[in-house]
C-alpha atoms as a PDB file:
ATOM      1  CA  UNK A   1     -22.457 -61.194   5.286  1.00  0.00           C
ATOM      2  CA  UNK A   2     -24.401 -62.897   2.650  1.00  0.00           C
ATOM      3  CA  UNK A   3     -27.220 -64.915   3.369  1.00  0.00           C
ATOM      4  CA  UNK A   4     -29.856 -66.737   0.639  1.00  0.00           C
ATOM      5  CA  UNK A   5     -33.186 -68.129   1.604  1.00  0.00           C
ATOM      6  CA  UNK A   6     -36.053 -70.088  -0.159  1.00  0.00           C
ATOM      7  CA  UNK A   7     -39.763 -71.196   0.110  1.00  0.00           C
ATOM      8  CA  UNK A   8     -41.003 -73.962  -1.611  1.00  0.00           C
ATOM      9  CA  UNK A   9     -43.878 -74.358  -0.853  1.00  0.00           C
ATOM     10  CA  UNK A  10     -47.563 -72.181   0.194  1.00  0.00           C
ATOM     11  CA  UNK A  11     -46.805 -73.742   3.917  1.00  0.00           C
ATOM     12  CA  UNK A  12     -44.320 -70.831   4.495  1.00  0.00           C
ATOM     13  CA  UNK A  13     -41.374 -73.275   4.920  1.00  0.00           C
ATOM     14  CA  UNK A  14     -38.520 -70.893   4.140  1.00  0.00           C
ATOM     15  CA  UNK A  15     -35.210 -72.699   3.944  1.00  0.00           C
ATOM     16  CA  UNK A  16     -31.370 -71.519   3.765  1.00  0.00           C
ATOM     17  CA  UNK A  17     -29.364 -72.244   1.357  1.00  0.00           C
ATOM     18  CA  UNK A  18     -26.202 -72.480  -0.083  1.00  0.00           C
ATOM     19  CA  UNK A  19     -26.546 -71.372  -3.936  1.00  0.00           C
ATOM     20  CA  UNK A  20     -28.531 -69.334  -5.946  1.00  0.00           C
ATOM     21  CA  UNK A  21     -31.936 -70.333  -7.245  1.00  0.00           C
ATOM     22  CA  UNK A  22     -34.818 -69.150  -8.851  1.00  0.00           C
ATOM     23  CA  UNK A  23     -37.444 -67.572  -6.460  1.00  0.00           C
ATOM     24  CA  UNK A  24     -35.126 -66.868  -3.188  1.00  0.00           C
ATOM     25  CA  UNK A  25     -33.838 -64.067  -0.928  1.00  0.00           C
ATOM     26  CA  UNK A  26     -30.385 -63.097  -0.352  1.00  0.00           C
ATOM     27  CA  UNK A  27     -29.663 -60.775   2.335  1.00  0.00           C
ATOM     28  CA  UNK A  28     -26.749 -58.485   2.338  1.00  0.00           C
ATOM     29  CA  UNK A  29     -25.895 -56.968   5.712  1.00  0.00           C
ATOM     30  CA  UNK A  30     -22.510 -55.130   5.513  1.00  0.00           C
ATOM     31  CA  UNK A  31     -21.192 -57.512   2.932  1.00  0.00           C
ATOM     32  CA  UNK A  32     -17.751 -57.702   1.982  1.00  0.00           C
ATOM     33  CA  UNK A  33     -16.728 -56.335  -1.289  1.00  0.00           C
ATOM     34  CA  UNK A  34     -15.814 -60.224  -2.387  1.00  0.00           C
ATOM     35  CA  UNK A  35     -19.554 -60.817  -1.893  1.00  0.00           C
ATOM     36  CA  UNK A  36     -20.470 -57.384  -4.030  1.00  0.00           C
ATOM     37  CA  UNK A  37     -18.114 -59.155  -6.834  1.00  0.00           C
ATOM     38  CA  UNK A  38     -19.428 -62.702  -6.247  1.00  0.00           C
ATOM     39  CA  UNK A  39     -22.681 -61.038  -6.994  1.00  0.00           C
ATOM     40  CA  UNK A  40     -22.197 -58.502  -9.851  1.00  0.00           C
ATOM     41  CA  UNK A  41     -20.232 -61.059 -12.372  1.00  0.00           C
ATOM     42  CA  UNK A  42     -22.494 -64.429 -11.550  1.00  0.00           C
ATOM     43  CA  UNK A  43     -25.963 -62.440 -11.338  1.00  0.00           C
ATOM     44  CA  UNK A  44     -24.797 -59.882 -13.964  1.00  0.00           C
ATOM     45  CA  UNK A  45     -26.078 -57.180 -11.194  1.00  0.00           C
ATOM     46  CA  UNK A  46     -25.132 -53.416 -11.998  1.00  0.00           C
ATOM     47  CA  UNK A  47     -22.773 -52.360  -9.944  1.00  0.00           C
ATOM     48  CA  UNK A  48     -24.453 -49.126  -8.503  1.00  0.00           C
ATOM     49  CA  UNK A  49     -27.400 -51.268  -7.685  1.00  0.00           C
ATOM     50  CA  UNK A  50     -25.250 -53.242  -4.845  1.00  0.00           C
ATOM     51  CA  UNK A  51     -23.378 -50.207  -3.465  1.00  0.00           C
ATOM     52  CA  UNK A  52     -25.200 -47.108  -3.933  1.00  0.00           C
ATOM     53  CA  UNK A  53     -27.789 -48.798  -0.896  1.00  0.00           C
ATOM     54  CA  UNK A  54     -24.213 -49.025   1.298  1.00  0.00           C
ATOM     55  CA  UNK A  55     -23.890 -45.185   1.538  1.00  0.00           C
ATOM     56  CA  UNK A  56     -25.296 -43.655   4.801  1.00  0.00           C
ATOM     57  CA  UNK A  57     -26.630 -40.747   3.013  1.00  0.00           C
ATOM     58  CA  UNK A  58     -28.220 -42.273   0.072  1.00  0.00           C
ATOM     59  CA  UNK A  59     -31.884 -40.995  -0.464  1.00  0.00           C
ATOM     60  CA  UNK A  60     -35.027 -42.453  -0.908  1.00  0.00           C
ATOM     61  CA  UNK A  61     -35.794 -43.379  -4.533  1.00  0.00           C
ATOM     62  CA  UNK A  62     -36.618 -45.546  -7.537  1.00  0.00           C
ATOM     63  CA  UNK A  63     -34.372 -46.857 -10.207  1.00  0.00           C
ATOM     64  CA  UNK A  64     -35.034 -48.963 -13.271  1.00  0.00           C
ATOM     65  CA  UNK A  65     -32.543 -50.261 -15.569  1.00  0.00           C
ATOM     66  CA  UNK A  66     -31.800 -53.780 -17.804  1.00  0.00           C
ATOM     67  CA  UNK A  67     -34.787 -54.882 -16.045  1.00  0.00           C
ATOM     68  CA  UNK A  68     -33.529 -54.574 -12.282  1.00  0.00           C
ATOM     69  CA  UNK A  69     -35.718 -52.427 -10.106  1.00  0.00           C
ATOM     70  CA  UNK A  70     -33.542 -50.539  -7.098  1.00  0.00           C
ATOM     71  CA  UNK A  71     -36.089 -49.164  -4.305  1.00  0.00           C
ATOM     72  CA  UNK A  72     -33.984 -47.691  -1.610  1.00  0.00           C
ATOM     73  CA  UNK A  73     -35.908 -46.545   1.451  1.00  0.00           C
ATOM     74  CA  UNK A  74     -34.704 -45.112   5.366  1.00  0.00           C
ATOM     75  CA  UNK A  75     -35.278 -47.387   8.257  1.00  0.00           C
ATOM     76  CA  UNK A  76     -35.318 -46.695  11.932  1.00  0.00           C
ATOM     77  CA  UNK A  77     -31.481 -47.613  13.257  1.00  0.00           C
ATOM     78  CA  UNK A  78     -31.156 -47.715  16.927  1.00  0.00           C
ATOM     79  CA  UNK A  79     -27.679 -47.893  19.070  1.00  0.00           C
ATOM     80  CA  UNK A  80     -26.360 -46.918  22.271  1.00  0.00           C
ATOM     81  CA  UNK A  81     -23.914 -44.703  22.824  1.00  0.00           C
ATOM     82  CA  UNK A  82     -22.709 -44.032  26.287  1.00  0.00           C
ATOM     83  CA  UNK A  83     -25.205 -45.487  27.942  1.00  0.00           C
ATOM     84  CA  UNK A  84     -27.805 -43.574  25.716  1.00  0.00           C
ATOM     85  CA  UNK A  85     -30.188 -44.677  22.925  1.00  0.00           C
ATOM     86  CA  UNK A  86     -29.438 -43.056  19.398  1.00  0.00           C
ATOM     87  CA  UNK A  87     -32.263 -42.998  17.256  1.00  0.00           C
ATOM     88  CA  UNK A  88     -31.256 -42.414  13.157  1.00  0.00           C
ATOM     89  CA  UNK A  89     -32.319 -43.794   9.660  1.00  0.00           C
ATOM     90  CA  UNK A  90     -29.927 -45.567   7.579  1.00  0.00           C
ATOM     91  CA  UNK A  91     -30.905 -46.761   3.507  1.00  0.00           C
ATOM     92  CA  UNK A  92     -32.061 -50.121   3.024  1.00  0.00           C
ATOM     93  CA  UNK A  93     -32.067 -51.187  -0.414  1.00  0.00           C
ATOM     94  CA  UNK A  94     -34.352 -53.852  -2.227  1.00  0.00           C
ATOM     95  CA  UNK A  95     -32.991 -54.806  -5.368  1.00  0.00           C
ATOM     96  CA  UNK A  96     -36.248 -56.904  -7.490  1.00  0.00           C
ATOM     97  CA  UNK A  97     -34.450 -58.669 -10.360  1.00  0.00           C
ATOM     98  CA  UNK A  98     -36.562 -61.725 -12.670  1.00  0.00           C
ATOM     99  CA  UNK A  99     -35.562 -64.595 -10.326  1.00  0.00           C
ATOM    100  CA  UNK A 100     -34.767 -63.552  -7.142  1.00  0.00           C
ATOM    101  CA  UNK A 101     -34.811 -60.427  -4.494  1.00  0.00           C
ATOM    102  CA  UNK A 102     -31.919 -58.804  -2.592  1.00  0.00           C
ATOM    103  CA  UNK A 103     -32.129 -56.674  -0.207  1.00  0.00           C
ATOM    104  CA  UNK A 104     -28.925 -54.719   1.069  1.00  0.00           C
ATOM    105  CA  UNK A 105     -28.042 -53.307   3.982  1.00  0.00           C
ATOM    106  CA  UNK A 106     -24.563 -51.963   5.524  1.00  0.00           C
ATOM    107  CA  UNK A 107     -26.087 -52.768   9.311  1.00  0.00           C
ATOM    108  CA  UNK A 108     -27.489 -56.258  10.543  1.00  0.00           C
ATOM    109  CA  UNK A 109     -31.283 -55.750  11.254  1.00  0.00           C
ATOM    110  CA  UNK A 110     -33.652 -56.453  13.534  1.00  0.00           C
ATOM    111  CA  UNK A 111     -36.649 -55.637  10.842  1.00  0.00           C
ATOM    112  CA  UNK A 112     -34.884 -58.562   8.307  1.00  0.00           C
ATOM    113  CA  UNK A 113     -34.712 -61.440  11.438  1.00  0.00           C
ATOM    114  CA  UNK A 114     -38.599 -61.125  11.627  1.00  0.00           C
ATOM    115  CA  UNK A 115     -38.473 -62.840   8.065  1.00  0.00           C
ATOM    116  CA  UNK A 116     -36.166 -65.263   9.179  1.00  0.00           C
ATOM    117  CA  UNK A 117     -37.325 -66.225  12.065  1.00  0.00           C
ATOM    118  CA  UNK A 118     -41.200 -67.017  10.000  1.00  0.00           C
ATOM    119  CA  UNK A 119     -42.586 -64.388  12.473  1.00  0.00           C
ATOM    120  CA  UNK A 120     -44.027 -62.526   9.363  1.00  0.00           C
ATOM    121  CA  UNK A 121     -47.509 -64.142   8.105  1.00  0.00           C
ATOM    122  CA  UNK A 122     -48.226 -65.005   4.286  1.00  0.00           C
ATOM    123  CA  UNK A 123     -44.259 -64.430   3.636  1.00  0.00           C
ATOM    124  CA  UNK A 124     -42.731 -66.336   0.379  1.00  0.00           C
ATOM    125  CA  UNK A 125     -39.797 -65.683  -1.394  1.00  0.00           C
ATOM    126  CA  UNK A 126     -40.977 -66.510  -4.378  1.00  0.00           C
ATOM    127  CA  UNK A 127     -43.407 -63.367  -4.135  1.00  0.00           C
ATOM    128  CA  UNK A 128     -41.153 -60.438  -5.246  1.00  0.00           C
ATOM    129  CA  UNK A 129     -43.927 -57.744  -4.949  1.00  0.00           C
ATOM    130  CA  UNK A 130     -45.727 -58.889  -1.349  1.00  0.00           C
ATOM    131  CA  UNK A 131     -42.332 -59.607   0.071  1.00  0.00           C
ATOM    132  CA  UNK A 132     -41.370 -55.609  -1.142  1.00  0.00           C
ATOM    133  CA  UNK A 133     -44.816 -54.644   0.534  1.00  0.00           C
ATOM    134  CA  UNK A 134     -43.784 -56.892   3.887  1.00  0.00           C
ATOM    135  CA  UNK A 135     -40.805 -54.658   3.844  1.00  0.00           C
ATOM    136  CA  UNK A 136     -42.149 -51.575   3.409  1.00  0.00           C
ATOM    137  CA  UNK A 137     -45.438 -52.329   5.687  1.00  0.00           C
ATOM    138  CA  UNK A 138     -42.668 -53.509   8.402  1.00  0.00           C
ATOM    139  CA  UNK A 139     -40.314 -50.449   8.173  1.00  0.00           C
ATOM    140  CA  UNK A 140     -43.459 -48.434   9.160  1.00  0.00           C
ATOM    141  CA  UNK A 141     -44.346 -50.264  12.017  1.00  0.00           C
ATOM    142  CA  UNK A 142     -40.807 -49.784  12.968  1.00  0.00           C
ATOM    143  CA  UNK A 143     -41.032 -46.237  12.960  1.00  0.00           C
ATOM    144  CA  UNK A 144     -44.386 -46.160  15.018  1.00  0.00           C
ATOM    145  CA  UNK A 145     -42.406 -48.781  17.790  1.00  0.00           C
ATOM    146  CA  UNK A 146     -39.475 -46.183  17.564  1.00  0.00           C
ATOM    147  CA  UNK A 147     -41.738 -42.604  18.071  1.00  0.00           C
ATOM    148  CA  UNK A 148     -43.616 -44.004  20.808  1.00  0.00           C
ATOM    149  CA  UNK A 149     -40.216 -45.353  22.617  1.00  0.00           C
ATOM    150  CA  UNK A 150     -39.059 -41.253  21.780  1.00  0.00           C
ATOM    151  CA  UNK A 151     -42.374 -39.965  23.575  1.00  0.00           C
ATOM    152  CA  UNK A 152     -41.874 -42.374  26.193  1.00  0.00           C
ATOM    153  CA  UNK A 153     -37.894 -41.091  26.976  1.00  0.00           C
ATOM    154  CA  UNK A 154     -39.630 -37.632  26.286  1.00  0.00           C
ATOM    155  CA  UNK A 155     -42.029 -38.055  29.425  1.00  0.00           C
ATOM    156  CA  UNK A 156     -39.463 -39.253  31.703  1.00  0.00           C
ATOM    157  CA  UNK A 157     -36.588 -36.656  30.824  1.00  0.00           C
ATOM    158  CA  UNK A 158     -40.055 -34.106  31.625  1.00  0.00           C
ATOM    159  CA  UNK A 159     -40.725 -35.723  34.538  1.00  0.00           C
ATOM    160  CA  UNK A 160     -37.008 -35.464  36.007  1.00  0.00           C
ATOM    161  CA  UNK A 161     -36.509 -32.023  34.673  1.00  0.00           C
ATOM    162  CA  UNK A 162     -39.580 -30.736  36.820  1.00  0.00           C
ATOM    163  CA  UNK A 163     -37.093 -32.122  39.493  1.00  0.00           C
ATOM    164  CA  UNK A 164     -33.527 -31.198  38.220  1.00  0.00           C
ATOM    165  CA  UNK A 165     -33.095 -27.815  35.652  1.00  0.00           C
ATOM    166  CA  UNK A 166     -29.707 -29.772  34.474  1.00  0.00           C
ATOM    167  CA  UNK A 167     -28.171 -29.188  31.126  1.00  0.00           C
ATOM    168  CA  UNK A 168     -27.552 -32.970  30.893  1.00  0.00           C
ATOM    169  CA  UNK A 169     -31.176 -33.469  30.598  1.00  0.00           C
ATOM    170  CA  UNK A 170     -31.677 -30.672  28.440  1.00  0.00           C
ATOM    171  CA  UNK A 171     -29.195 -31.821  25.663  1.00  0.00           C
ATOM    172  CA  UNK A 172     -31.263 -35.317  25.927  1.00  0.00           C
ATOM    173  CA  UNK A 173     -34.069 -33.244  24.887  1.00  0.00           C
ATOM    174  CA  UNK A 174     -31.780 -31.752  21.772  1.00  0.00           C
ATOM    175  CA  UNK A 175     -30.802 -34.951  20.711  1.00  0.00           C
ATOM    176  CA  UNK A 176     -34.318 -36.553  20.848  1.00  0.00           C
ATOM    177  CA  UNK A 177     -35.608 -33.476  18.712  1.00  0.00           C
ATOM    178  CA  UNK A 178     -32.537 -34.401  16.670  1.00  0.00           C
ATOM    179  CA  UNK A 179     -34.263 -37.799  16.378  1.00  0.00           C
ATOM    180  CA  UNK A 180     -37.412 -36.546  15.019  1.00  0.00           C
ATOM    181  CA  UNK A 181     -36.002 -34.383  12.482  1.00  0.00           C
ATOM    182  CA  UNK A 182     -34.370 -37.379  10.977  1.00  0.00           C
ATOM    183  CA  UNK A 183     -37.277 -39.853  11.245  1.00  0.00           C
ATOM    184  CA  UNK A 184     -39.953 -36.748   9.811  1.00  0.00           C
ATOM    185  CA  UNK A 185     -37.586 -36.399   6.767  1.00  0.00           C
ATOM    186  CA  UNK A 186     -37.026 -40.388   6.266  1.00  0.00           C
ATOM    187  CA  UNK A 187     -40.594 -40.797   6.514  1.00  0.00           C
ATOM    188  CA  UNK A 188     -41.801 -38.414   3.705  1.00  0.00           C
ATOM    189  CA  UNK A 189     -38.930 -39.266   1.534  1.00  0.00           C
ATOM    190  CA  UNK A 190     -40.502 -42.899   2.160  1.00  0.00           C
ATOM    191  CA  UNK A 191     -43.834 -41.753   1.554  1.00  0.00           C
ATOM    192  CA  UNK A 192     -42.571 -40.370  -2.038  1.00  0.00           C
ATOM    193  CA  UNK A 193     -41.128 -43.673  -3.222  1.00  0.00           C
ATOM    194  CA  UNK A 194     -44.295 -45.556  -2.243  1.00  0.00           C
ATOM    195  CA  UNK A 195     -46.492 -43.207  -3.933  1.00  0.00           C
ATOM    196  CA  UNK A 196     -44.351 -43.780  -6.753  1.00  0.00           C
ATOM    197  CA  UNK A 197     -45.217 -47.936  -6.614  1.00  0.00           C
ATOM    198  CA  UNK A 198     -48.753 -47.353  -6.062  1.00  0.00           C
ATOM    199  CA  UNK A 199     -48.925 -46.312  -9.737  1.00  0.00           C
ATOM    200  CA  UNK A 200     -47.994 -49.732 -10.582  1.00  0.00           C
ATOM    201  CA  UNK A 201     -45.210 -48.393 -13.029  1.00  0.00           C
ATOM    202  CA  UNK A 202     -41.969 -49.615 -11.153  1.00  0.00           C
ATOM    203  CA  UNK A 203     -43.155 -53.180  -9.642  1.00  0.00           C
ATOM    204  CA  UNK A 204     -45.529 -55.422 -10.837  1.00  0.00           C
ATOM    205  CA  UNK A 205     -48.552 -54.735  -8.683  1.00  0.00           C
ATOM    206  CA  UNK A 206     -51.544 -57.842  -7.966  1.00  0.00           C
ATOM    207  CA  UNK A 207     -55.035 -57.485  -6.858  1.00  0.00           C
ATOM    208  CA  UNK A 208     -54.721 -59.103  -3.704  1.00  0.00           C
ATOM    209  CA  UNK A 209     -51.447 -56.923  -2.837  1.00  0.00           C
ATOM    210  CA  UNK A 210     -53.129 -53.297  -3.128  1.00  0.00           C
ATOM    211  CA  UNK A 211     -54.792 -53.791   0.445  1.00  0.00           C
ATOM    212  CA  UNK A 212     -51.900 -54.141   1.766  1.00  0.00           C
ATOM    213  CA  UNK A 213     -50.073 -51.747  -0.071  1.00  0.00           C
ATOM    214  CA  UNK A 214     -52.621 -49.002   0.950  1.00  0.00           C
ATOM    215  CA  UNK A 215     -52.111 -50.606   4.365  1.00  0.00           C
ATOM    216  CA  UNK A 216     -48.762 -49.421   4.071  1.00  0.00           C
ATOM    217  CA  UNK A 217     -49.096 -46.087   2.954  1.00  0.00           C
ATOM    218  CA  UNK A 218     -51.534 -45.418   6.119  1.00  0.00           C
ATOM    219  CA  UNK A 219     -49.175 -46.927   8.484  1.00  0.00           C
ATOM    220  CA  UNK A 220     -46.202 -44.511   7.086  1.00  0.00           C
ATOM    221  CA  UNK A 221     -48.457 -41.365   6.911  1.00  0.00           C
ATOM    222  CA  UNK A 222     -49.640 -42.167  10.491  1.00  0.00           C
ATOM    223  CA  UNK A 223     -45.659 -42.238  11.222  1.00  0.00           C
ATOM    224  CA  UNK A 224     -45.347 -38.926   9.790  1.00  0.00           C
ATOM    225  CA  UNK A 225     -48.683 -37.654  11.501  1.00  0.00           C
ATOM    226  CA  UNK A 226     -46.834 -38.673  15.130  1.00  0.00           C
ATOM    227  CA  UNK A 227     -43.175 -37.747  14.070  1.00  0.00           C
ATOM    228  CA  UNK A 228     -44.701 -34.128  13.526  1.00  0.00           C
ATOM    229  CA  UNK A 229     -47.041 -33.806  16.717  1.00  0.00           C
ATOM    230  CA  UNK A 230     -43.870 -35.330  19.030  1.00  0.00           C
ATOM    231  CA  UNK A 231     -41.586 -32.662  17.051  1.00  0.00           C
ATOM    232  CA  UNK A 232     -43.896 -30.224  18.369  1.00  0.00           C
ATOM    233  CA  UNK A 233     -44.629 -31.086  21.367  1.00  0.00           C
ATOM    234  CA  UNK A 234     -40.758 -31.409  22.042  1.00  0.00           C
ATOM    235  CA  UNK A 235     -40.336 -28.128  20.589  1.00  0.00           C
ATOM    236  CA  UNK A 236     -42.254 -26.648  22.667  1.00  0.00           C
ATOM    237  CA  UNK A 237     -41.603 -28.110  25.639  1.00  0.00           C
ATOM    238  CA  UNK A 238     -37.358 -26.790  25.643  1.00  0.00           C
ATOM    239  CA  UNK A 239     -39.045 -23.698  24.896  1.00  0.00           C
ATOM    240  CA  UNK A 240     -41.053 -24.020  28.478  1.00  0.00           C
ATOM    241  CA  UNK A 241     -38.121 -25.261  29.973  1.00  0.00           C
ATOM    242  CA  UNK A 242     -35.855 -22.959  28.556  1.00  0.00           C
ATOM    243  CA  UNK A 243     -37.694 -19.884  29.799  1.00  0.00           C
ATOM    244  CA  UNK A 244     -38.084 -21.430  33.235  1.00  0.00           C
ATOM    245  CA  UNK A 245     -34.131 -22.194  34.116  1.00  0.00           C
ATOM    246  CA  UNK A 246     -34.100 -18.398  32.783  1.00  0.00           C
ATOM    247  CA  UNK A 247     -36.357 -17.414  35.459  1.00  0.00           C
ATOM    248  CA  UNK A 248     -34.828 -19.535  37.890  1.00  0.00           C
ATOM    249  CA  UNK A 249     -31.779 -17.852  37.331  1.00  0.00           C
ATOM    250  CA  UNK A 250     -33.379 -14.156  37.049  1.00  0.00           C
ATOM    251  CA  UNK A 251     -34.522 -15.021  40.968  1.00  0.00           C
ATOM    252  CA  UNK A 252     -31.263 -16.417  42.111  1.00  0.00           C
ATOM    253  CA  UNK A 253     -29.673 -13.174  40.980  1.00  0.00           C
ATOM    254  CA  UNK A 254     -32.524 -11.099  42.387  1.00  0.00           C
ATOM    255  CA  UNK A 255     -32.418 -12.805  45.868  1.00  0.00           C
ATOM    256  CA  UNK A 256     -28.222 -12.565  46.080  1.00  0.00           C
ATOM    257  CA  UNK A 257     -28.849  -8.462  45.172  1.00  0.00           C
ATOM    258  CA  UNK A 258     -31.263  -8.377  47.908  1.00  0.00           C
ATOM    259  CA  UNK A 259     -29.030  -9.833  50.423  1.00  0.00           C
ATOM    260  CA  UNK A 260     -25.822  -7.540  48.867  1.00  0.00           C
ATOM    261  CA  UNK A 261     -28.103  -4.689  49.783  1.00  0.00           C
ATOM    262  CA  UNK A 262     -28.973  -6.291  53.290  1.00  0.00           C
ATOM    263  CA  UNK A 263     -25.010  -7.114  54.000  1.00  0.00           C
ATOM    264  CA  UNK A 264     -24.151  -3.216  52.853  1.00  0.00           C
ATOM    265  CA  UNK A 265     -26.196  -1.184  55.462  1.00  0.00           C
ATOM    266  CA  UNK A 266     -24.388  -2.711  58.267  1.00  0.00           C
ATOM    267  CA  UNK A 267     -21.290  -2.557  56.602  1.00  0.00           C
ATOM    268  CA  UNK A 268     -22.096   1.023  56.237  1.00  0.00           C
ATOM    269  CA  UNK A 269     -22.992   1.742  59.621  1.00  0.00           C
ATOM    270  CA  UNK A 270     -18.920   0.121  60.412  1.00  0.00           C
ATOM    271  CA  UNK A 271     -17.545   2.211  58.549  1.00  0.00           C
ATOM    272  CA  UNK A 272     -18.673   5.276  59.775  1.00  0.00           C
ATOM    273  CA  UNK A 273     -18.132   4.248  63.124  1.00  0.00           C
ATOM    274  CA  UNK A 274     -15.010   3.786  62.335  1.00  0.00           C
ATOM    275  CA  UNK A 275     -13.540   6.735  61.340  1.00  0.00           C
ATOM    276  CA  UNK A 276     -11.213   8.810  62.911  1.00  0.00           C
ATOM    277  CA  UNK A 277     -13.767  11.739  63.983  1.00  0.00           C
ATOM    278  CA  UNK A 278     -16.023  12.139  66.789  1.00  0.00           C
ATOM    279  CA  UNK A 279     -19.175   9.778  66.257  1.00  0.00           C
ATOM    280  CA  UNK A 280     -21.977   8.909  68.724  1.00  0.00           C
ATOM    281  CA  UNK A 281     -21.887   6.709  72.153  1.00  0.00           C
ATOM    282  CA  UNK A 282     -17.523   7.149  71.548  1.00  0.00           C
ATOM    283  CA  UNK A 283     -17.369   7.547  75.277  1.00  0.00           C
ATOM    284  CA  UNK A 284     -20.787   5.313  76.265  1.00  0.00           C
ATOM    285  CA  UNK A 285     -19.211   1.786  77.627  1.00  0.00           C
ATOM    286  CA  UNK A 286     -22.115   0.277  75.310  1.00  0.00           C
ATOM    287  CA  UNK A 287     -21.453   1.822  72.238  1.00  0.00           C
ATOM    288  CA  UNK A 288     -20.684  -1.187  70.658  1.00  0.00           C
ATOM    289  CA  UNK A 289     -23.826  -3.344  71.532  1.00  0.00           C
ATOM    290  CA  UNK A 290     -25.716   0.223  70.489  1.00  0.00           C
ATOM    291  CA  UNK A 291     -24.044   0.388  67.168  1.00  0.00           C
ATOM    292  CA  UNK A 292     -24.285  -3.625  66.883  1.00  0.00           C
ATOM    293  CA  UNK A 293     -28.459  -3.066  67.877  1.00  0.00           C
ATOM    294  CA  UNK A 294     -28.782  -0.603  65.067  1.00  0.00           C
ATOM    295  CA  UNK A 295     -27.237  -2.774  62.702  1.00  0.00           C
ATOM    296  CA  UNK A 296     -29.060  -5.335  62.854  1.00  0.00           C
ATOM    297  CA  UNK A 297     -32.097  -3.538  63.289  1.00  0.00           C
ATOM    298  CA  UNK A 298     -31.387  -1.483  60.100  1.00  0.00           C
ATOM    299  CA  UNK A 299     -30.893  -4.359  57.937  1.00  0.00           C
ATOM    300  CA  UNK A 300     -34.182  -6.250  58.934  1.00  0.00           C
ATOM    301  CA  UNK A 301     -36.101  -2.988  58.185  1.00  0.00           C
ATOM    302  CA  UNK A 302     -34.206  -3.290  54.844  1.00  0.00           C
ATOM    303  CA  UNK A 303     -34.740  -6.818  54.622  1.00  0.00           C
ATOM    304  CA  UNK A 304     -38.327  -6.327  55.460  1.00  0.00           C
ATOM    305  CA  UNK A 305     -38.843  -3.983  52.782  1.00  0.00           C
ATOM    306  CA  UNK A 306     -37.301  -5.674  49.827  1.00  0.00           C
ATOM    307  CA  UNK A 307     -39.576  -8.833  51.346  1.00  0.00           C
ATOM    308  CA  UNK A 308     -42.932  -6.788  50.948  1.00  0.00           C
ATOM    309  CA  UNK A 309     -41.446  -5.716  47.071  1.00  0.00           C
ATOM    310  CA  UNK A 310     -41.016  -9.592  46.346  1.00  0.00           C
ATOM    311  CA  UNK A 311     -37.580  -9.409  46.149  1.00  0.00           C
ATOM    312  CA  UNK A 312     -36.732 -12.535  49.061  1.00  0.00           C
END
């Protein structure tokens, strides 16, 4: 889908439209590859520069060629899948060109409809570097919104595997750490490519954007301060929880040994009784009750025992 916007004027009255014209946004979200064409032979685009933001595992980076400046960057992607949230990073690529800005995506985002929808402040098309800063400053806050929704899923799978020693729960755990692995890695590839702008060397940089480009670079270093200390703090806690189904199931198979041991003295005492050879009360009319009484009496001595040795 291909979508073009404009502002044309300092009252942030951003417009769609239908054509191409100097100082507007078009916004790729899984285009077709009629709109990739459309684009590369009227806009004399390079072709790389429209697809290589497409593929999933394209890394962070910079390019700079014919005077087209390709900054792909990872952004938080969210879905559910079977009834579970899946938190990855998938490239988003802003393509600064003389006239106009593109920005490419193969997913429709939340992060671009904040544009659209005016509900970012100071935003004009016609601004190629502060729009690439808006971006950039958004994608962090994205991350942050993301971490804390992780820590918050994090506290509740705790809560209900104090409750529960499930694997279900557990493999929530693995796939949340999962989570973190990926957003830790976007973020300091992202931290890389915005290091690279603050030298001023890829994008043109103004005096009133480097506040807010240093405003970005705290917000995305604060991301990867968080992503590291919830890492941990997962880590650690599957270690915990690991060690304590293991010791839930070292007592489960020290309590069924106990009783094994309990159940055997009687079952001794049986067989003896039983055998074909003179034994005990043979002729007493309450032999049986006798042999029953010291049984029983037998395996709670037993039973008491192992008790005192914390093995019940």
């Amino acid at each position: 889908m291909m979508e073009i916007y404009k502002t044309y004027d300092m009252a942030q009255h951003l417009e769609r439209i239908e054509k191409v014209e100097k100082g507007c946004w078009i916004n790729l979200a899984a285009p077709t590859e009629e709109e990739l064409n459309f684009l590369e032979h009227n806009l004399n685009i390079l072709p790389n520069f429209l697809r290589d933001p497409l593929d999933e595992e394209e890394k962070p980076r910079i390019d700079v060629e014919d005077n087209q400046t390709l900054v792909i960057v990872d952004i938080p992607y969210v879905y559910e899948d079977e009834k579970n949230l899946k938190f990855e990073t998938i490239p988003l690529g802003i393509l600064i060109m003389d006239d106009f800005v593109i920005t490419i995506c193969n997913r429709e985002l939340t992060l671009i409809d904040s544009f659209k929808s005016k509900k970012v402040k100071d935003f004009y098309t016609f601004k190629k570097t502060r729009f690439t800063l808006q971006l950039l400053f958004m994608i962090a806050k994205d991350f942050l919104r993301y971490l804390r929704h992780i820590d918050k899923k994090t506290d509740d799978l705790e809560k209900t595997l104090h409750k529960s020693m499930r694997n279900r729960e557990l493999f929530k755990l693995l796939e949340l750490e999962k989570s973190l692995v990926f957003f830790t890695t976007s973020l300091k590839s992202n931290d890389a490519v915005m290091e690279k702008l603050l030298r001023g060397k890829y994008i043109k940089l103004y005096e009133e954007d480097q506040d807010l480009l240093e405003d970005v670079l705290i917000e995305n270093k604060q991301a990867i301060e968080m992503a590291n200390i919830y890492s941990s703090i997962l880590s650690s806690m599957m270690e915990a929880f690991s060690s304590v189904i293991s010791n839930n199931l070292n007592m489960v198979m020290k309590f069924l040994t106990s009783v094994t041991i309990v159940m055997a003295i009687p079952t001794m005492i049986a067989s003896f009784f039983g055998m074909n050879v003179p034994v005990p009360w043979q002729h007493n009319s309450y032999g049986f009750i006798y042999t029953l009484s010291l049984s029983f009496t037998t395996a709670l001595i037993a039973s008491l025992v192992l008790y005192r040795k914390g093995m019940f």
